[in-house]
Protein backbone atom coordinates (compact mmCIF):
# COMPACT_ATOMS: atom_id res chain seq x y z
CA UNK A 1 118.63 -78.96 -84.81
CA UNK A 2 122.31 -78.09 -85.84
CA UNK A 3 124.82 -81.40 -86.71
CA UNK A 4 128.17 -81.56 -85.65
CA UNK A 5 130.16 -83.97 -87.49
CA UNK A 6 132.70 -85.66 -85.03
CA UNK A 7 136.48 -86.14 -86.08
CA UNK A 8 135.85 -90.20 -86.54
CA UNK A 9 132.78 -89.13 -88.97
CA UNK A 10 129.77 -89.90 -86.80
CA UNK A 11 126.79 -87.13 -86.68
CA UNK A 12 125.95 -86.05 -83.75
CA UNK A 13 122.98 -83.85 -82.73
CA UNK A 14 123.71 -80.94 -81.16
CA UNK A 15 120.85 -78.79 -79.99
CA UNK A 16 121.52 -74.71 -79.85
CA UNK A 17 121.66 -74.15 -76.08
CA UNK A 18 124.18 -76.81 -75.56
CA UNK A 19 127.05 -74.55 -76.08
CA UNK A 20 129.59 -77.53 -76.19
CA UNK A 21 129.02 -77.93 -72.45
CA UNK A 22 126.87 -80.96 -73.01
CA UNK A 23 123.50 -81.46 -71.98
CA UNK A 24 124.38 -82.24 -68.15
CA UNK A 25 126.07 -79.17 -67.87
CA UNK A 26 123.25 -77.15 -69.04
CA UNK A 27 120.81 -79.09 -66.82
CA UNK A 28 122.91 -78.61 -63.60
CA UNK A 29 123.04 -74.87 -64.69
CA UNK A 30 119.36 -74.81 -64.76
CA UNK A 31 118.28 -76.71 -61.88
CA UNK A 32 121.19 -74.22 -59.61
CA UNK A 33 119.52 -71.20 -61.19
CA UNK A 34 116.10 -72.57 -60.33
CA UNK A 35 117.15 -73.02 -56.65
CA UNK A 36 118.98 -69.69 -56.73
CA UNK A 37 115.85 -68.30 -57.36
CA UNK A 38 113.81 -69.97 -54.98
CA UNK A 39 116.05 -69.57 -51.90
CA UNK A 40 115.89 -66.02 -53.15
CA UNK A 41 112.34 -65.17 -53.02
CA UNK A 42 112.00 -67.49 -50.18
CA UNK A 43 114.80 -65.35 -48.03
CA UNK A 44 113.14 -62.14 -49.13
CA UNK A 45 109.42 -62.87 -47.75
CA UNK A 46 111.53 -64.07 -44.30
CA UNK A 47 112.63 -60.57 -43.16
CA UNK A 48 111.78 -60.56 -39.54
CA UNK A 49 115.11 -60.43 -37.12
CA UNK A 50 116.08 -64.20 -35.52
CA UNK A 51 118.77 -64.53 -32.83
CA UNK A 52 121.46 -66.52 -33.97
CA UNK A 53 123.90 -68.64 -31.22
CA UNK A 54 127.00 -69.96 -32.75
CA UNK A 55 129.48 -71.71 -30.89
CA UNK A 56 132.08 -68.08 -30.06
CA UNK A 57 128.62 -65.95 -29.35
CA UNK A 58 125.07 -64.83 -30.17
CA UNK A 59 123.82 -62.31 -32.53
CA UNK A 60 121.09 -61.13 -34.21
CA UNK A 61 120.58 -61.46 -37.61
CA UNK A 62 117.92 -61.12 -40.23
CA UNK A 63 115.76 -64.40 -41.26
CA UNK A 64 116.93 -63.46 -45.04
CA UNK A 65 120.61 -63.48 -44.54
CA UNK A 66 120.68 -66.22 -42.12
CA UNK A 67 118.58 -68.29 -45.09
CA UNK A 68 121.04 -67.06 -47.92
CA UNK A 69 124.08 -67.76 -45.77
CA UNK A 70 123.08 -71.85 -44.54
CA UNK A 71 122.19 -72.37 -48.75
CA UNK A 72 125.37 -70.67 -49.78
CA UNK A 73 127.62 -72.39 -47.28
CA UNK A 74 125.43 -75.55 -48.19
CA UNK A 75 126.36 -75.07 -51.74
CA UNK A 76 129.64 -74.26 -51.04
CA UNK A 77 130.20 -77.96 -48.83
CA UNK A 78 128.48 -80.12 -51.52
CA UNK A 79 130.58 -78.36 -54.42
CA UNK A 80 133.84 -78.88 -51.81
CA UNK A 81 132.15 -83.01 -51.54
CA UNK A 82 132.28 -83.69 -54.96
CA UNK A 83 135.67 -82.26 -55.76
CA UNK A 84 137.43 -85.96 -55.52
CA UNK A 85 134.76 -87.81 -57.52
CA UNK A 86 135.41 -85.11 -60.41
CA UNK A 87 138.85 -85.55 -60.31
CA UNK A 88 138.56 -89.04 -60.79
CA UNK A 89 136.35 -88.99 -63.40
CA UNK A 90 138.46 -86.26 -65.25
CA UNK A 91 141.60 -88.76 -64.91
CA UNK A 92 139.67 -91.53 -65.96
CA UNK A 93 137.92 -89.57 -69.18
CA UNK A 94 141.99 -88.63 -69.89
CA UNK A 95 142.55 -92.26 -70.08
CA UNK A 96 139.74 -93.45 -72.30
CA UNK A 97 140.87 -90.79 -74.56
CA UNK A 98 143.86 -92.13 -74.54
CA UNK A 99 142.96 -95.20 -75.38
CA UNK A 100 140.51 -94.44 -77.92
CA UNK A 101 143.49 -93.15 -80.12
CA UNK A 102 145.78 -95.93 -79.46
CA UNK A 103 142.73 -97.81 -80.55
CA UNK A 104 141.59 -95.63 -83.54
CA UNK A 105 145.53 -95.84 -84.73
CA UNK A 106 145.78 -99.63 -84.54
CA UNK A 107 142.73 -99.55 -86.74
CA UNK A 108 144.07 -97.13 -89.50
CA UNK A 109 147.47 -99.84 -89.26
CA UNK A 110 145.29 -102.81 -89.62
CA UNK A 111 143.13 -101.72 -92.14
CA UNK A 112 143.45 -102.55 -95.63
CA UNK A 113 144.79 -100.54 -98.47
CA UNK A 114 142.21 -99.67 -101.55
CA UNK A 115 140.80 -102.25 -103.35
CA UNK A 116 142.80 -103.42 -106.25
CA UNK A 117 140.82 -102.42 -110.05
CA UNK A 118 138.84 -105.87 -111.67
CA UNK A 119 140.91 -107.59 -113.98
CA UNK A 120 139.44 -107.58 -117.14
């Protein structure tokens, strides 16, 4: 497992298909491929014709489409839900950075200077 050394000198693991996304990132990647799939193949065995009545009409539409459609819109609403919450998260990550290096200064100011030789 690769090592990437951090800018305040602390190792940190990094495995090879975290491509500096973090591992979060990769697992929501994988778990929306994995339901991708699924809806997929579940859409494709459904190909029978359904009637569809929306509130302007009625229509008829294929059990596939009508499948892909409620996931993607789905999808689309819970990505559209969490908007706010990553916002805030990315304001409040902005100020702990911030922080850090007002911290990590005061630090390097306070510390002390090399060590004086022995005195014979």
């Amino acid at each position: 497992m690769p090592v990437r050394i951090h800018t305040n000198g602390v190792a940190a693991a990094m495995p090879f298909f975290v491509f500096g996304g973090g591992l979060m990132r990769t697992l929501r990647l994988l778990t929306l491929l994995m339901v991708s799939v699924l809806a997929g193949l579940f859409a494709s065995v459904n190909t029978q014709p359904v009637s569809v009545n929306y509130l302007v009409g009625s229509g008829e539409l294929r059990l596939a489409y009508l499948l892909l459609g409620v996931v993607g819109m789905g999808m689309a609403i819970g990505w559209l839900a969490a908007l706010p919450r990553r916002w805030q998260h990315g304001r409040e990550l902005r100020r702990l950075r911030a922080q850090q290096r007002r911290l990590e200064a005061e630090l390097v100011a306070l510390a002390p200077s090399a060590p004086a030789p022995p005195q014979p």
